[in-house]
N, C-alpha and C. Protein backbone atom coordinates (compact mmCIF):
# COMPACT_ATOMS: atom_id res chain seq x y z
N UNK A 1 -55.04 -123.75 28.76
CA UNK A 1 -54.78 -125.00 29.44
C UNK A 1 -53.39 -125.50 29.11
N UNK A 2 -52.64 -126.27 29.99
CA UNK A 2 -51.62 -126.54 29.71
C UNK A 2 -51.44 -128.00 29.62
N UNK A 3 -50.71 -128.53 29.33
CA UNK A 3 -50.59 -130.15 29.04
C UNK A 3 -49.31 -130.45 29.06
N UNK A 4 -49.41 -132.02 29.60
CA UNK A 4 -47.92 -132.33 30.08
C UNK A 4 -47.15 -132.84 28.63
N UNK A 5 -46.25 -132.75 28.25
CA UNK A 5 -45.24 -133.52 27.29
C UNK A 5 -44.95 -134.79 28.15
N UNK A 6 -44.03 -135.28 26.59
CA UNK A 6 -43.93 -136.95 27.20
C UNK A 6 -42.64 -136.43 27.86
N UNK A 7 -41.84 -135.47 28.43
CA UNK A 7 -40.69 -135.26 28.75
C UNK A 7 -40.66 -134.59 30.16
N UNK A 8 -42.45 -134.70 30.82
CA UNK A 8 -42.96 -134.28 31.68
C UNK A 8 -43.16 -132.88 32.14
N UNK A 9 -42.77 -132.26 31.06
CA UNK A 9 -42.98 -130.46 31.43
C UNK A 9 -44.20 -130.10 30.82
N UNK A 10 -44.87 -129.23 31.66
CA UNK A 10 -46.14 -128.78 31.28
C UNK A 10 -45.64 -127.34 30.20
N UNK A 11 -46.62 -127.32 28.96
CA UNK A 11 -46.66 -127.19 27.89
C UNK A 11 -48.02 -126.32 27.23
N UNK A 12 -47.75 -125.11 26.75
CA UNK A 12 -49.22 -124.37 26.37
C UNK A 12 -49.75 -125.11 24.92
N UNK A 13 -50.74 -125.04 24.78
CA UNK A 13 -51.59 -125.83 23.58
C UNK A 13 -51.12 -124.96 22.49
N UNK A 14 -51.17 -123.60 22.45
CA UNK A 14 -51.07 -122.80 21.73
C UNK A 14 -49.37 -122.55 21.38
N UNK A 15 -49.18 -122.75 19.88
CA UNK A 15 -47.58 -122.66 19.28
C UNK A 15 -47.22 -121.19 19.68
N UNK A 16 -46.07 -120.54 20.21
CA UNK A 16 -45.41 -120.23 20.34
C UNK A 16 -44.83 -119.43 18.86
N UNK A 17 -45.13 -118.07 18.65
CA UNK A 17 -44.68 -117.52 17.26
C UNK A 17 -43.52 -116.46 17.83
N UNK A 18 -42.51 -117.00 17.46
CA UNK A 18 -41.24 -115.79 17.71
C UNK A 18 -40.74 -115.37 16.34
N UNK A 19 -40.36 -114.40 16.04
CA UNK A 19 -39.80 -113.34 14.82
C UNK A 19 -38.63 -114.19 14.46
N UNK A 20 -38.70 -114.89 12.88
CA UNK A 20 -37.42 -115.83 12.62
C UNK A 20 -36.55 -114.11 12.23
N UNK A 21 -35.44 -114.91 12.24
CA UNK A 21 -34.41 -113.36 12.62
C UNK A 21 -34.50 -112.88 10.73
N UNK A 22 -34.32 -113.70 10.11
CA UNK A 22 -34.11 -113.39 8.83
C UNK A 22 -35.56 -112.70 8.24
N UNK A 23 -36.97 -112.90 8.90
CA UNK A 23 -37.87 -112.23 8.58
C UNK A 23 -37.89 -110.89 9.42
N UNK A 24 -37.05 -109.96 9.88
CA UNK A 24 -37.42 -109.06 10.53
C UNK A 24 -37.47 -108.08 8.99
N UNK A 25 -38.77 -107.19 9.60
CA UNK A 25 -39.08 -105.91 8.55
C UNK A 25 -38.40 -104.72 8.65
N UNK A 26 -37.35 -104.29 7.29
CA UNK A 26 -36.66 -103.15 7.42
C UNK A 26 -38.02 -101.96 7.98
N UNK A 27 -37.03 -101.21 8.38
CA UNK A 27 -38.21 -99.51 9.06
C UNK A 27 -38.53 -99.12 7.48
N UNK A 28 -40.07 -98.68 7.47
CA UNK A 28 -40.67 -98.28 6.68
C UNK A 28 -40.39 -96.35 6.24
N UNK A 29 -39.90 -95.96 5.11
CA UNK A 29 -39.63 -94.37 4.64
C UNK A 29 -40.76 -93.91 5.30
N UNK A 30 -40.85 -92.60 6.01
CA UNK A 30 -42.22 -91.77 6.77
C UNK A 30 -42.29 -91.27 5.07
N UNK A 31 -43.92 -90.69 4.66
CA UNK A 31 -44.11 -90.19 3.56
C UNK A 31 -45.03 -89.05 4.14
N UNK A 32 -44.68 -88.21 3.14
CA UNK A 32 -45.69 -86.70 3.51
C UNK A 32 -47.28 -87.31 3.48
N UNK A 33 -47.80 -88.05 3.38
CA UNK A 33 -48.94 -87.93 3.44
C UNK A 33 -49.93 -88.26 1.82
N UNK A 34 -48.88 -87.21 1.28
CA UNK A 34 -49.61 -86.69 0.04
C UNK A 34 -48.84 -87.67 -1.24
N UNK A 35 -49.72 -87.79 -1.83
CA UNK A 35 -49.37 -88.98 -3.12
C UNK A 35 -49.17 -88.06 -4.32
N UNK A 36 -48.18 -88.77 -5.75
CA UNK A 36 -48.15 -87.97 -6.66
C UNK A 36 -49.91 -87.78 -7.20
N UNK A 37 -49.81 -86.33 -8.08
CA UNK A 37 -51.23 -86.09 -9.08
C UNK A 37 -51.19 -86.83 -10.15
N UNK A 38 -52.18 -87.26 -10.04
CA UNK A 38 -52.58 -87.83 -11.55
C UNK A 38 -53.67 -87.12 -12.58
N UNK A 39 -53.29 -87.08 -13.64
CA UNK A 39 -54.46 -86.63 -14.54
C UNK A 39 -55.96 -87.02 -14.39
N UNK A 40 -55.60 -88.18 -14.74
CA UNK A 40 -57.14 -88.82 -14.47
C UNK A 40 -57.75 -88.92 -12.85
N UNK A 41 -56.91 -88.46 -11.94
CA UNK A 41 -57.80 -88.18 -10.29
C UNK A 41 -58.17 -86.93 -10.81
N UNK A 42 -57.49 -85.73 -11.40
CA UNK A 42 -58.09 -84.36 -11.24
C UNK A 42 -59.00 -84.60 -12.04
N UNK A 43 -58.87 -85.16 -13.30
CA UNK A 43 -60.59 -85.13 -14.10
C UNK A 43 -61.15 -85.51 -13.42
N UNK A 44 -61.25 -86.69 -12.80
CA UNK A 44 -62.64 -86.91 -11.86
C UNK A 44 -62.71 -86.23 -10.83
N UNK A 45 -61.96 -85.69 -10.28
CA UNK A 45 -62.41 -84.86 -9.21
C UNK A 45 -63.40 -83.49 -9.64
N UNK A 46 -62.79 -83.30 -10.73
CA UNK A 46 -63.54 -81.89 -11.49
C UNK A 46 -64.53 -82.27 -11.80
N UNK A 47 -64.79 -83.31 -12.54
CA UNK A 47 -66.17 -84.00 -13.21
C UNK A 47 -67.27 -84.22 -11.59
N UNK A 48 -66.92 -84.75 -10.59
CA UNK A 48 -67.31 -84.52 -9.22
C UNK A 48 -67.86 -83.25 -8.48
N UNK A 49 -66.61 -82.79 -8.83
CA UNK A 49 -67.10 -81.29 -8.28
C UNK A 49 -68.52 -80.45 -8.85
N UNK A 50 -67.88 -80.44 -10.39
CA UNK A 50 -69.26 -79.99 -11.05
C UNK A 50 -70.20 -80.74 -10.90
N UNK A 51 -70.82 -82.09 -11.04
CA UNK A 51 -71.56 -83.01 -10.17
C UNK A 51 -72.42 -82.42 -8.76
N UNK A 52 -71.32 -81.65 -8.48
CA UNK A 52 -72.22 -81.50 -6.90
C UNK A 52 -72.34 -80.54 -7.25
N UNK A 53 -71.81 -79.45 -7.34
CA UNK A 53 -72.36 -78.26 -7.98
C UNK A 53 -73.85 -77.79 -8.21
N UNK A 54 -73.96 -78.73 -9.43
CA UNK A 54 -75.27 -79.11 -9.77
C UNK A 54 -76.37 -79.53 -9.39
N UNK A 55 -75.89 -80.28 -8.54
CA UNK A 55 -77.18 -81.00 -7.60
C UNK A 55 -77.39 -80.19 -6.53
N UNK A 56 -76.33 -79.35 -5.92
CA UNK A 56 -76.67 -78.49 -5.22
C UNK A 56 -77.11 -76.72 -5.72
N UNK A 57 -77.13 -76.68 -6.95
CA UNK A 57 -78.11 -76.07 -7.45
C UNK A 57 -79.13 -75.88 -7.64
N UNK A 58 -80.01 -78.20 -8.12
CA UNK A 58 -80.94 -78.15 -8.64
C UNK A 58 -81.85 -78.00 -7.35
N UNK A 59 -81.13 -78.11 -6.30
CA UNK A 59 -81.70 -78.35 -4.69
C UNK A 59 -82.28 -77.15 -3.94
N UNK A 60 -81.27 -76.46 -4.32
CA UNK A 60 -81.49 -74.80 -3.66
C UNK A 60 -82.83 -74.43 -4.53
N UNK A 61 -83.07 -74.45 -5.46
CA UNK A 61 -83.83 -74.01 -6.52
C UNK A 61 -84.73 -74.57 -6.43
N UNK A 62 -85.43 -76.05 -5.83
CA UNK A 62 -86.23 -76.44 -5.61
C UNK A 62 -87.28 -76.05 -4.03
N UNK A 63 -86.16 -75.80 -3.29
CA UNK A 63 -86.54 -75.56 -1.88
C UNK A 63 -87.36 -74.08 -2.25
N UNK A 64 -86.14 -73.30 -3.36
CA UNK A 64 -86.90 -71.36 -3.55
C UNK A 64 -88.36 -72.08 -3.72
N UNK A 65 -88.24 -72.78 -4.37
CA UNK A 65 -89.87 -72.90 -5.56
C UNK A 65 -91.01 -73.60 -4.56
N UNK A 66 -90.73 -74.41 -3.45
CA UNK A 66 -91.21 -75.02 -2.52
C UNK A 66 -92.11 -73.77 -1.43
N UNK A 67 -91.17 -72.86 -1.11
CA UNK A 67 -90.73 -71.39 -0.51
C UNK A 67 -91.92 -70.46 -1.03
N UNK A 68 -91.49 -70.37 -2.33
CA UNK A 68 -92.46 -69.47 -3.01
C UNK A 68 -94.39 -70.29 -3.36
N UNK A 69 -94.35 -71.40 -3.54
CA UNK A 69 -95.41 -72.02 -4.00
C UNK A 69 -96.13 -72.18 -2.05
N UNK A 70 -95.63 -72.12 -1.49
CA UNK A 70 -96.24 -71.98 -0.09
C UNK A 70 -96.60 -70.75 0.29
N UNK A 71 -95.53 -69.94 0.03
CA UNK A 71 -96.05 -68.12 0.70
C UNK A 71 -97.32 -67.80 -0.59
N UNK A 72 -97.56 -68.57 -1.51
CA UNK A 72 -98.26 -68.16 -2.76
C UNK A 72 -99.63 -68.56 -2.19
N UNK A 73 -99.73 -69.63 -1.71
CA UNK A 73 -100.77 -70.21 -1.20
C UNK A 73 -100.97 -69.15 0.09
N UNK A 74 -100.25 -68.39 0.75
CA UNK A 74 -100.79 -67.33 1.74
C UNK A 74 -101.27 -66.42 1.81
N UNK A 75 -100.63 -65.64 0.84
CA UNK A 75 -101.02 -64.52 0.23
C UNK A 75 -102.69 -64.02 -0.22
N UNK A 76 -103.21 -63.00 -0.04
CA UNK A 76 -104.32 -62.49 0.19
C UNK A 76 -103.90 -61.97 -1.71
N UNK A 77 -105.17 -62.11 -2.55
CA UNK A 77 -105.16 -61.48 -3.62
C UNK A 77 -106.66 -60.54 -3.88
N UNK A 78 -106.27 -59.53 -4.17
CA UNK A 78 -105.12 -58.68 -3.90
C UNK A 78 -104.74 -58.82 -2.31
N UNK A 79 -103.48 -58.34 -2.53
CA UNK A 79 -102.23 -58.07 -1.30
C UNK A 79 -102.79 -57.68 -0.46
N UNK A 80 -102.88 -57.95 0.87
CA UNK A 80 -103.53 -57.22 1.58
C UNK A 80 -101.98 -56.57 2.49
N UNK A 81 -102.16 -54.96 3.00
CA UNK A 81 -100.73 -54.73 3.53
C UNK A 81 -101.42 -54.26 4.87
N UNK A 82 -100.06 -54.04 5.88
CA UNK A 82 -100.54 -53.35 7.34
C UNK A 82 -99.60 -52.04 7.24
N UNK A 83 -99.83 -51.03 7.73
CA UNK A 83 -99.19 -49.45 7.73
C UNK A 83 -98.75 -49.67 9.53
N UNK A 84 -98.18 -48.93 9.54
CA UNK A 84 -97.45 -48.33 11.56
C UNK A 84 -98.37 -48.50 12.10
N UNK A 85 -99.26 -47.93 11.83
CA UNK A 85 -100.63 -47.62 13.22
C UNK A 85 -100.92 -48.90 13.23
N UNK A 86 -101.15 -50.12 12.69
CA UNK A 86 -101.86 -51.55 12.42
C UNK A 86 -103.04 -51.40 11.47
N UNK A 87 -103.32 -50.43 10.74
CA UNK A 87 -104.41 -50.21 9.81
C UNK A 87 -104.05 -51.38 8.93
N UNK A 88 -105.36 -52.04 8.41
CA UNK A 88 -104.61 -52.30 6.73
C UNK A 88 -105.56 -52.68 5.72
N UNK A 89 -105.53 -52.54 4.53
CA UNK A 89 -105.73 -51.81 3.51
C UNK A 89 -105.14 -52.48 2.10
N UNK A 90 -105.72 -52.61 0.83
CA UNK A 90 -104.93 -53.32 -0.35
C UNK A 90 -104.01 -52.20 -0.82
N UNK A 91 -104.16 -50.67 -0.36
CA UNK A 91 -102.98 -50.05 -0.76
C UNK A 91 -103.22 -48.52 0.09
N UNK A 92 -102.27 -48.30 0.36
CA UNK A 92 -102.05 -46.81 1.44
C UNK A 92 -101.06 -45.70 0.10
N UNK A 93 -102.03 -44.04 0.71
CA UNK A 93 -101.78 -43.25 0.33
C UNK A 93 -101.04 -42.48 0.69
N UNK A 94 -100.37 -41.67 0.43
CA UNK A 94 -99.85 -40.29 1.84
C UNK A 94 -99.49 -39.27 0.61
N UNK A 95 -99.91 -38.15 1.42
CA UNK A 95 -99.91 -36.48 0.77
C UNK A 95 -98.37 -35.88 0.96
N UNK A 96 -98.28 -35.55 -0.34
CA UNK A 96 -96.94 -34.87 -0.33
C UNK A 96 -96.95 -33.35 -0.25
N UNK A 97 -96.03 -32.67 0.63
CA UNK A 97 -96.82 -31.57 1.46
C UNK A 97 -97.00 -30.38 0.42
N UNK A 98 -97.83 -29.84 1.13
CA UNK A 98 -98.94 -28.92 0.06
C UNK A 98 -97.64 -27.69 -0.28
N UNK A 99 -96.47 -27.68 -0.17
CA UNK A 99 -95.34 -26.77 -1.42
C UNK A 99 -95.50 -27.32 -2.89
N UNK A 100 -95.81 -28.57 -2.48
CA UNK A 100 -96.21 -29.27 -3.97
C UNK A 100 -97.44 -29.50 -4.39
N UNK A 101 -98.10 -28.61 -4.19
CA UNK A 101 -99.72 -28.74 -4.62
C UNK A 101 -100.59 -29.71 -4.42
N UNK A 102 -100.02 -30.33 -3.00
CA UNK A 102 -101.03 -31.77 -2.38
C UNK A 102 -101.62 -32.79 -3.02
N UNK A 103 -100.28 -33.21 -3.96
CA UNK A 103 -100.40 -34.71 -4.02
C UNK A 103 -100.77 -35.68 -3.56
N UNK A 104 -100.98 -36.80 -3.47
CA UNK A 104 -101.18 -37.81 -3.64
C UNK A 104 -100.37 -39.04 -4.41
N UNK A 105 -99.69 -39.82 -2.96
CA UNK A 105 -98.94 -40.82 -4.40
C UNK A 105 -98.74 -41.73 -3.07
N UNK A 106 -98.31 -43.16 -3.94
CA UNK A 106 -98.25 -44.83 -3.08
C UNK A 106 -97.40 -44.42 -2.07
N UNK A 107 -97.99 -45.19 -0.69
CA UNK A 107 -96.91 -44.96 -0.06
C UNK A 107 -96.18 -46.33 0.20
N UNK A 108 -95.17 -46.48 -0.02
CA UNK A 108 -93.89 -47.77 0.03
C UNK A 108 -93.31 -48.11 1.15
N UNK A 109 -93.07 -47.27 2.36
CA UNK A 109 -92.62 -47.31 3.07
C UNK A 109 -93.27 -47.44 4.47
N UNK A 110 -92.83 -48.22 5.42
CA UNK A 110 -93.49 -48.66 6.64
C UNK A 110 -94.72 -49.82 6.52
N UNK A 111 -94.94 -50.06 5.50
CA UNK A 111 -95.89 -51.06 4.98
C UNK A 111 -95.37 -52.36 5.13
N UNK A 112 -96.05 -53.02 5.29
CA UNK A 112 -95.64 -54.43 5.37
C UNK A 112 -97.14 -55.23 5.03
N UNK A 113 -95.87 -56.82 4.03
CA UNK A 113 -97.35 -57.52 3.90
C UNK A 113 -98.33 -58.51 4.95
N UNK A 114 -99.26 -58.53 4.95
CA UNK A 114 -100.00 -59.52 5.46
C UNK A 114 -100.15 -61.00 4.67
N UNK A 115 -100.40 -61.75 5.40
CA UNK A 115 -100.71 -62.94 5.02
C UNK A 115 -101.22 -63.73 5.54
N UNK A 116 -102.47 -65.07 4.74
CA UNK A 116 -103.18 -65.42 5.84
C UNK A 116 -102.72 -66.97 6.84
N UNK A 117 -103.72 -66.61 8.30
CA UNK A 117 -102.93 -67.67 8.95
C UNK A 117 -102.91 -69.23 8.93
C-alpha cells in the first residue's frame, strides 16, 4: 500500500534498504573445499570408524545366528537328503566299480538336503 507524504507524493510503507557505499563486502578467497587436518578430527574419525565396524559386525553375526536358529528349526533329524532321481533317504550309498572289489561307500555328491515345509 502506498501512502501520501505531507509533501503529497505517494510513498511505500516499507523503508527502502540501499547498500551504504562504505558497507560494501570485499569478494570472498574461493577455497578448495577441503579444511586443514586436525589430530583430534582423525581420532574421532578412527574411534567412529571402528565404532561402526563393530556394530556392523555385531549385526551380521546376529542375522548368521537368526539364519541358522531358523534353518535349525527345519531341518529333519536325522537329515533327511534327496539323490537325482527324487529318492530320499537319511543317507545314500553307491558301489565303487567292482576293479575294486565292490565297495560300498557315502555318496556326497548330487545329494541335496531336504527340509521341512
Amino acid at each position: 500500500p502506498m501512502d501520501a507524504g505531507g509533501d503529497g507524493r505517494e510513498r511505500s510503507r516499507s523503508p527502502r534498504s540501499a547498500p551504504a557505499p562504505e558497507a560494501a563486502e570485499e569478494p570472498r578467497k574461493k577455497s578448495s573445499g577441503k579444511r586443514k587436518a586436525d589430530p583430534a578430527d582423525d581420532e574421532e574419525m578412527a574411534r567412529m570408524e571402528a565404532e561402526w565396524a563393530a556394530s556392523s559386525a555385531a549385526k551380521k553375526a546376529a542375522a548368521e545366528e537368526a539364519v541358522k536358529r531358523l534353518m535349525q528349526g527345519k531341518r529333519y533329524d536325522p537329515p533327511l537328503f534327496k539323490d537325482e532321481d527324487g529318492d530320499q533317504a537319511h543317507e545314500f550309498w553307491e558301489e565303487i566299480p567292482p576293479g575294486r572289489k565292490g565297495k560300498l561307500q557315502k555318496a556326497t555328491q548330487g545329494i541335496s538336503e531336504v527340509y521341512k515345509p
